[in-house]
N, C-alpha and C. Protein backbone atom coordinates (compact mmCIF):
# COMPACT_ATOMS: atom_id res chain seq x y z
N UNK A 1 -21.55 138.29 130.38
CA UNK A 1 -22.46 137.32 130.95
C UNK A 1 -21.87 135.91 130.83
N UNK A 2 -21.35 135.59 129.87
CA UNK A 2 -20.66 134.00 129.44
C UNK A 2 -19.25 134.16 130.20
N UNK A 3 -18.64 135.12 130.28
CA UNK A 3 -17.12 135.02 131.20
C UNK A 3 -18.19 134.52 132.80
N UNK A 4 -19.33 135.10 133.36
CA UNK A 4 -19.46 135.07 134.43
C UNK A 4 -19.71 133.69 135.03
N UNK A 5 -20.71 133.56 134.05
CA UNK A 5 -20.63 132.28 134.45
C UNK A 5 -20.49 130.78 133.78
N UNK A 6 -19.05 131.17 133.05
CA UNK A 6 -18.17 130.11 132.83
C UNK A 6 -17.16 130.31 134.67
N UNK A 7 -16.93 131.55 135.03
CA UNK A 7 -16.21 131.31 135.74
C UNK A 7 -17.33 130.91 137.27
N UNK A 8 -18.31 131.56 137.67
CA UNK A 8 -19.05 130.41 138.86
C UNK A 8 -19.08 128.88 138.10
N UNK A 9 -18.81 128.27 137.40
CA UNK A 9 -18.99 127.00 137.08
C UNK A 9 -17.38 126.04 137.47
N UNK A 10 -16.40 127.17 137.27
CA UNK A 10 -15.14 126.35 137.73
C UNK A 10 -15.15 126.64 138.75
N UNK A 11 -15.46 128.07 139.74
CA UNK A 11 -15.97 127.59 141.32
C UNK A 11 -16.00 126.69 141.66
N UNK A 12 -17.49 126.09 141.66
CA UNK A 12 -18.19 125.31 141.82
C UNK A 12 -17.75 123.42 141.72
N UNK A 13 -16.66 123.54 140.80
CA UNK A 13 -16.53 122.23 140.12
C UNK A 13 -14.78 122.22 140.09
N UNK A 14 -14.28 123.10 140.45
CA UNK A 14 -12.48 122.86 140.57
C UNK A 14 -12.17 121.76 141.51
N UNK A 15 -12.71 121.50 142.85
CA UNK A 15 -12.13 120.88 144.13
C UNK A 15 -12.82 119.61 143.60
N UNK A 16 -13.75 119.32 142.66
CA UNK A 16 -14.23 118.01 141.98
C UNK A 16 -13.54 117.39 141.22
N UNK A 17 -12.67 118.26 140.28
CA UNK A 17 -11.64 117.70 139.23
C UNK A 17 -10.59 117.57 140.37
N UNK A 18 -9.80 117.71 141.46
CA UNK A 18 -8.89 117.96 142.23
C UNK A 18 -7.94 118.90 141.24
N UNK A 19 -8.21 119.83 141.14
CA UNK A 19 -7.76 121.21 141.04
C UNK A 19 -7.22 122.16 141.96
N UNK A 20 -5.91 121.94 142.36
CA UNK A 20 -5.55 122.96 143.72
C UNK A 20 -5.31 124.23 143.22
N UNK A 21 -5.88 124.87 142.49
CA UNK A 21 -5.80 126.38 142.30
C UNK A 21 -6.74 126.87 142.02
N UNK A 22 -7.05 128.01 141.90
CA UNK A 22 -8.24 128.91 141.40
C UNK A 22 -8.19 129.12 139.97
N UNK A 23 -9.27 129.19 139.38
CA UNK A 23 -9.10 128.96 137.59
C UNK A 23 -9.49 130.21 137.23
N UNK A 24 -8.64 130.94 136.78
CA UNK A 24 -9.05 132.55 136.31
C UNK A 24 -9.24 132.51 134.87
N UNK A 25 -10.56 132.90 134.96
CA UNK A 25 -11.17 133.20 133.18
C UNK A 25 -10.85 134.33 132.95
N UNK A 26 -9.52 134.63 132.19
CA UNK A 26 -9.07 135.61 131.77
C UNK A 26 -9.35 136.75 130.81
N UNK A 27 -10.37 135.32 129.73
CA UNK A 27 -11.25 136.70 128.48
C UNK A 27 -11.92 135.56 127.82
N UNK A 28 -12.89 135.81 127.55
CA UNK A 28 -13.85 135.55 126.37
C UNK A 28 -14.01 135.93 125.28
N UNK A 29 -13.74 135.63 124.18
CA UNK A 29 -14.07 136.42 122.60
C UNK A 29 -14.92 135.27 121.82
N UNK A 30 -16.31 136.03 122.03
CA UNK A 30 -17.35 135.60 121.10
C UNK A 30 -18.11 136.85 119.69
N UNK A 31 -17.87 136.01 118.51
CA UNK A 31 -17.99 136.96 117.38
C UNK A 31 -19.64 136.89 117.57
N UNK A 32 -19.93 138.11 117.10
CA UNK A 32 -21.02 138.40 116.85
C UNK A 32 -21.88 137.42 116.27
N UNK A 33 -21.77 136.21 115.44
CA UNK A 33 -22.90 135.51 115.34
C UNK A 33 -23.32 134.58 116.30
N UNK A 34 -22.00 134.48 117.47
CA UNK A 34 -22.52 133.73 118.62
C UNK A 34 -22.39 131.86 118.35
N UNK A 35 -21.69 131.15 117.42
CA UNK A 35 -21.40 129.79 116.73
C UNK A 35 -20.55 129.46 117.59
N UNK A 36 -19.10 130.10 117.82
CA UNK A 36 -18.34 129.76 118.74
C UNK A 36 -17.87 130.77 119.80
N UNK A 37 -16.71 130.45 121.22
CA UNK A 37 -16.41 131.51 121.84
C UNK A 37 -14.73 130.68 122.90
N UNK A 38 -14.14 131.38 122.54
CA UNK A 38 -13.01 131.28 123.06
C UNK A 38 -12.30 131.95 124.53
N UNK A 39 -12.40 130.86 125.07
CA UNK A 39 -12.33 131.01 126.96
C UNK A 39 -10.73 130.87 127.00
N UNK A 40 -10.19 131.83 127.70
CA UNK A 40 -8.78 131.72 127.75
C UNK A 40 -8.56 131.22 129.28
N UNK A 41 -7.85 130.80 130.03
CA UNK A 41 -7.78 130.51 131.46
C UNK A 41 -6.44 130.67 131.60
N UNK A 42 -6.41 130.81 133.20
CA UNK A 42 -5.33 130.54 133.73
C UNK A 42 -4.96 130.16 134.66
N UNK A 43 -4.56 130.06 136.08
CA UNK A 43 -4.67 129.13 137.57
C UNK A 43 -3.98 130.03 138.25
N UNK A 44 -4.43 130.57 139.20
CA UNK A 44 -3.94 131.18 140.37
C UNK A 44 -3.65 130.58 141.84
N UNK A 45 -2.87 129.96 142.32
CA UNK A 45 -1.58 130.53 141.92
C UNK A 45 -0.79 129.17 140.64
N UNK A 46 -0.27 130.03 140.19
CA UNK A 46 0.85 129.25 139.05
C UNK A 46 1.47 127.98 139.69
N UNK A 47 1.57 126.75 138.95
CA UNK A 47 1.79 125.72 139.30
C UNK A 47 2.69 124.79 137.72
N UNK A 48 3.20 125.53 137.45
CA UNK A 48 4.18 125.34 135.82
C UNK A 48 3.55 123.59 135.98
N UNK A 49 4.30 122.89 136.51
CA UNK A 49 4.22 121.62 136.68
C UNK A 49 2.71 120.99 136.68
N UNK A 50 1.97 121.54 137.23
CA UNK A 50 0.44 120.98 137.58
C UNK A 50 -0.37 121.76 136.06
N UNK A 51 -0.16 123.03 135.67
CA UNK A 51 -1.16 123.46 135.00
C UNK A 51 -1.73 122.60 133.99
N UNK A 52 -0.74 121.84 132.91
CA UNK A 52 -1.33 121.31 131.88
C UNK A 52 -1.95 120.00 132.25
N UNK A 53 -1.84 119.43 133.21
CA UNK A 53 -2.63 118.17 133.74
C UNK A 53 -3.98 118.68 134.29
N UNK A 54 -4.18 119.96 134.89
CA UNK A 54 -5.15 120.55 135.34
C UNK A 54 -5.85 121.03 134.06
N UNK A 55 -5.46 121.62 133.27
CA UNK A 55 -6.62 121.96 131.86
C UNK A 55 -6.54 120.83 130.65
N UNK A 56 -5.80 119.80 131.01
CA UNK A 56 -6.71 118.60 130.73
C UNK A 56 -7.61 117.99 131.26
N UNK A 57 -8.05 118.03 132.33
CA UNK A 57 -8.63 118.20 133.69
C UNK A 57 -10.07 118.54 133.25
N UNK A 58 -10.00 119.90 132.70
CA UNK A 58 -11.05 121.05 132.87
C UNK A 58 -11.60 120.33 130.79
N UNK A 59 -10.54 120.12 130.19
CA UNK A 59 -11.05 119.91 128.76
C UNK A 59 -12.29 118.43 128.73
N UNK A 60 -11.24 117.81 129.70
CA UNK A 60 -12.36 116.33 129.74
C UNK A 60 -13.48 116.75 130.24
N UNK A 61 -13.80 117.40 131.15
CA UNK A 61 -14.96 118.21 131.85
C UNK A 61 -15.85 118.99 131.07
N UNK A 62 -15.51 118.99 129.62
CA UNK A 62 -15.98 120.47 128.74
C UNK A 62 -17.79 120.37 128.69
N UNK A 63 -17.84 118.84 128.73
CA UNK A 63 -19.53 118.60 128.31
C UNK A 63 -20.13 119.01 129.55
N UNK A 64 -19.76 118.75 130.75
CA UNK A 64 -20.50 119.62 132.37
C UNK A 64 -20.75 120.53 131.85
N UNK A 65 -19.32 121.90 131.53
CA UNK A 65 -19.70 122.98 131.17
C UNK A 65 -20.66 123.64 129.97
N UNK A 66 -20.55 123.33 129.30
CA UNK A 66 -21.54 122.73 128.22
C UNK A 66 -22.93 122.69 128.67
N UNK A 67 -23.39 121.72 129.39
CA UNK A 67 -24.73 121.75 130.05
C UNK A 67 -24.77 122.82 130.92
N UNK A 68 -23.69 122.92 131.34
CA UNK A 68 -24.16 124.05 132.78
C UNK A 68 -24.89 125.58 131.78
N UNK A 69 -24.08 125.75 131.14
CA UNK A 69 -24.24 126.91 130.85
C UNK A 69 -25.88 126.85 129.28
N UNK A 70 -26.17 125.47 129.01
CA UNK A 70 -27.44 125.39 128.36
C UNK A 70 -28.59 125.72 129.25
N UNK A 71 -28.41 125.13 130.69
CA UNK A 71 -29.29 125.45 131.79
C UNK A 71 -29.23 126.72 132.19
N UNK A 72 -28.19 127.65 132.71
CA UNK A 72 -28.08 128.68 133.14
C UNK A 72 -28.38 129.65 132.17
N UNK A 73 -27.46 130.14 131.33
CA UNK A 73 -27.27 131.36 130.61
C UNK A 73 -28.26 131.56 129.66
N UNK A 74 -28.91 132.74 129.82
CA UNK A 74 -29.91 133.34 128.58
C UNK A 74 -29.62 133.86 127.84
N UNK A 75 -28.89 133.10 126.22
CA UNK A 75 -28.99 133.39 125.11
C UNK A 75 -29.81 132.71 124.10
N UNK A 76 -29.64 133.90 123.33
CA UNK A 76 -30.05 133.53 121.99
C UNK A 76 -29.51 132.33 121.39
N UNK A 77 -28.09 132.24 121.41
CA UNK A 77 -27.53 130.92 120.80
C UNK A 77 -26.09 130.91 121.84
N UNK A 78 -26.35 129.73 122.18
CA UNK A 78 -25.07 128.98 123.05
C UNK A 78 -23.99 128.90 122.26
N UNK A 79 -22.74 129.56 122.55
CA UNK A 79 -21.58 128.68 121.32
C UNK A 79 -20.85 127.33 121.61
N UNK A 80 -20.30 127.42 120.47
CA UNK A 80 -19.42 126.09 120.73
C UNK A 80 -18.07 126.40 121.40
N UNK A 81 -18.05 125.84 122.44
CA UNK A 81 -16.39 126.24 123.44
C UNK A 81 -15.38 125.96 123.25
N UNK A 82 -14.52 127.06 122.88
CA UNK A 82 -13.16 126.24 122.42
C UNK A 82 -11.96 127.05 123.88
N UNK A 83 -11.37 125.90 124.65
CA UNK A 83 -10.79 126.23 126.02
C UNK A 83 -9.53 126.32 125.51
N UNK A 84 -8.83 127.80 125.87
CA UNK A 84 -7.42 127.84 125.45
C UNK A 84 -6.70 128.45 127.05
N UNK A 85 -5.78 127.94 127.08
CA UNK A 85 -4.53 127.62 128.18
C UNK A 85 -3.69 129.33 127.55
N UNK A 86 -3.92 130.25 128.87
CA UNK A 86 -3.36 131.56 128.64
C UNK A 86 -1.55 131.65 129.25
N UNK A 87 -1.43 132.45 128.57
CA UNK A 87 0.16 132.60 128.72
C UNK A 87 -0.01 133.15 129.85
N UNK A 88 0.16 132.78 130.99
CA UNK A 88 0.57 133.79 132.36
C UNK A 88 1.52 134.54 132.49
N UNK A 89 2.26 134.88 131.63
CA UNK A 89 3.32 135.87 131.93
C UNK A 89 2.84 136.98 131.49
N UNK A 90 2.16 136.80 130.11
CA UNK A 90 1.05 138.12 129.38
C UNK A 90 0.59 138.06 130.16
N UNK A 91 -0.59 137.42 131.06
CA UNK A 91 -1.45 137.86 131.52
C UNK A 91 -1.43 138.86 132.77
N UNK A 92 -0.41 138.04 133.39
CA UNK A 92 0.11 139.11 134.82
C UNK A 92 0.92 140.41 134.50
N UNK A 93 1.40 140.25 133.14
CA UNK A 93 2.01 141.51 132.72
C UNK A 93 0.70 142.61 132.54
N UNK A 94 -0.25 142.26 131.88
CA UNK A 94 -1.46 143.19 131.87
C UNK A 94 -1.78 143.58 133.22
N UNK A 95 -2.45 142.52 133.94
CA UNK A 95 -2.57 142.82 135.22
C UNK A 95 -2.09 144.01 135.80
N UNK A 96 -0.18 144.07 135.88
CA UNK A 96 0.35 145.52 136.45
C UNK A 96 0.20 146.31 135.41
N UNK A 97 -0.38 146.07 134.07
CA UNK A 97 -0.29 147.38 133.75
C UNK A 97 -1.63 147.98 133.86
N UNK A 98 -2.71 147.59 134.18
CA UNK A 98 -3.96 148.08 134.28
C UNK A 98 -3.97 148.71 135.91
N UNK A 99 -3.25 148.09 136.69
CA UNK A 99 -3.32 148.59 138.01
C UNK A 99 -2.53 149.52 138.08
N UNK A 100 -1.47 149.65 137.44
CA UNK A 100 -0.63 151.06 137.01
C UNK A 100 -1.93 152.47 136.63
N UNK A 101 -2.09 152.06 135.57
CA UNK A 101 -3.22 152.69 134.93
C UNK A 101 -4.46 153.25 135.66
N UNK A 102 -5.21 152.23 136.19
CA UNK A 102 -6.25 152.00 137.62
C UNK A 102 -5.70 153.09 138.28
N UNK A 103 -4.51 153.34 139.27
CA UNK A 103 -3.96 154.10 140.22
C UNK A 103 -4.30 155.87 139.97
N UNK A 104 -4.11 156.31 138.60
CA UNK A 104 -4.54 157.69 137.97
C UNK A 104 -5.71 157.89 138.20
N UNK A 105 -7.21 157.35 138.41
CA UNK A 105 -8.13 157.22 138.53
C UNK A 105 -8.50 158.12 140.28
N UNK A 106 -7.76 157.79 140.95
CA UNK A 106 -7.81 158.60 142.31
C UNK A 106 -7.66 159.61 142.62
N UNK A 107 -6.66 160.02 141.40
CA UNK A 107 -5.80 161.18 141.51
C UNK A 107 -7.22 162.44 141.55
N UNK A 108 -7.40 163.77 142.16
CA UNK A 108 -8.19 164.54 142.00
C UNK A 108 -7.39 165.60 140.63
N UNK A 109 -8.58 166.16 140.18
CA UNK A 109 -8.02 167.09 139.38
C UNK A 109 -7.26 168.40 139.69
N UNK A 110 -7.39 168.96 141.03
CA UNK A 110 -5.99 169.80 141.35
C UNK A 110 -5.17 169.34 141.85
N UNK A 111 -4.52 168.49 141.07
CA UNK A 111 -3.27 167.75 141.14
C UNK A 111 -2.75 167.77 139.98
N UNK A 112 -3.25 168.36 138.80
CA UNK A 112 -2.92 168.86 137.81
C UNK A 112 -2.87 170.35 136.74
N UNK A 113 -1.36 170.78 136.77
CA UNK A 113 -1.72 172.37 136.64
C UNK A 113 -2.39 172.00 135.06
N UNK A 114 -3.43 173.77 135.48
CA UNK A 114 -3.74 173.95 134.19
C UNK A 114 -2.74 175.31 133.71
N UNK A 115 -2.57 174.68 132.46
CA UNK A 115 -1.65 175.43 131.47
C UNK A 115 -2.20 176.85 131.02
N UNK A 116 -3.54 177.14 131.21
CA UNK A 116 -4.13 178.58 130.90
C UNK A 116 -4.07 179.41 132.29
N UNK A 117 -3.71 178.43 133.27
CA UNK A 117 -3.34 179.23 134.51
C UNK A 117 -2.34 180.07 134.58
N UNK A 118 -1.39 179.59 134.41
CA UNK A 118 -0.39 180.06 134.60
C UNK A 118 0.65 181.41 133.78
């Protein structure tokens, strides 16, 4: 629910910061007491040169998000946001490997012998 809409909020508000990329909220990790929660990002497409001026960009911006999500989101307790700048090379490395992975999913099951068959 907090990845969702942390990410409609950079929608909404990227072409305001002049942000020429798309801001991919890559993961959220909020501990169970809900105090803080750690937003990883990243920018699609990659811009080596632009990124860190752009999530300084998005850090000065943190109190928008902040409100946005006091107004929007129904929790119990709001955390405190801490915005971390994701390694894109991990990240796109996951990427193919989940779509690797993803691809087995189609496969039907007689497409695989069974071993008591035979």
């Amino acid at each position: 629910m907090l990845q969702a809409s942390v990410s409609r909020f950079f929608i909404e508000h990227s072409k305001d910061w002049g942000i020429g990329s798309m801001i991919l909220v890559d993961d959220v990790f909020v501990p169970t007491d809900l105090k803080s929660a750690q937003i990883w990002i990243s920018f699609s497409p990659r811009s080596e040169k632009m990124e860190t001026i752009w999530f300084e960009r998005i850090t000065k911006n943190q109190k928008e998000l902040d409100s946005y999500l006091y107004k929007n989101v129904e929790m119990r307790r709001i955390p405190k946001l801490s915005l971390k700048l994701s390694d894109p090379d991990k990240t796109f490395k996951l990427f193919d490997i989940f779509g690797t992975l993803g691809g087995h999913e189609n496969q039907s099951s007689s497409d695989f012998n069974d071993p008591t068959e035979e």
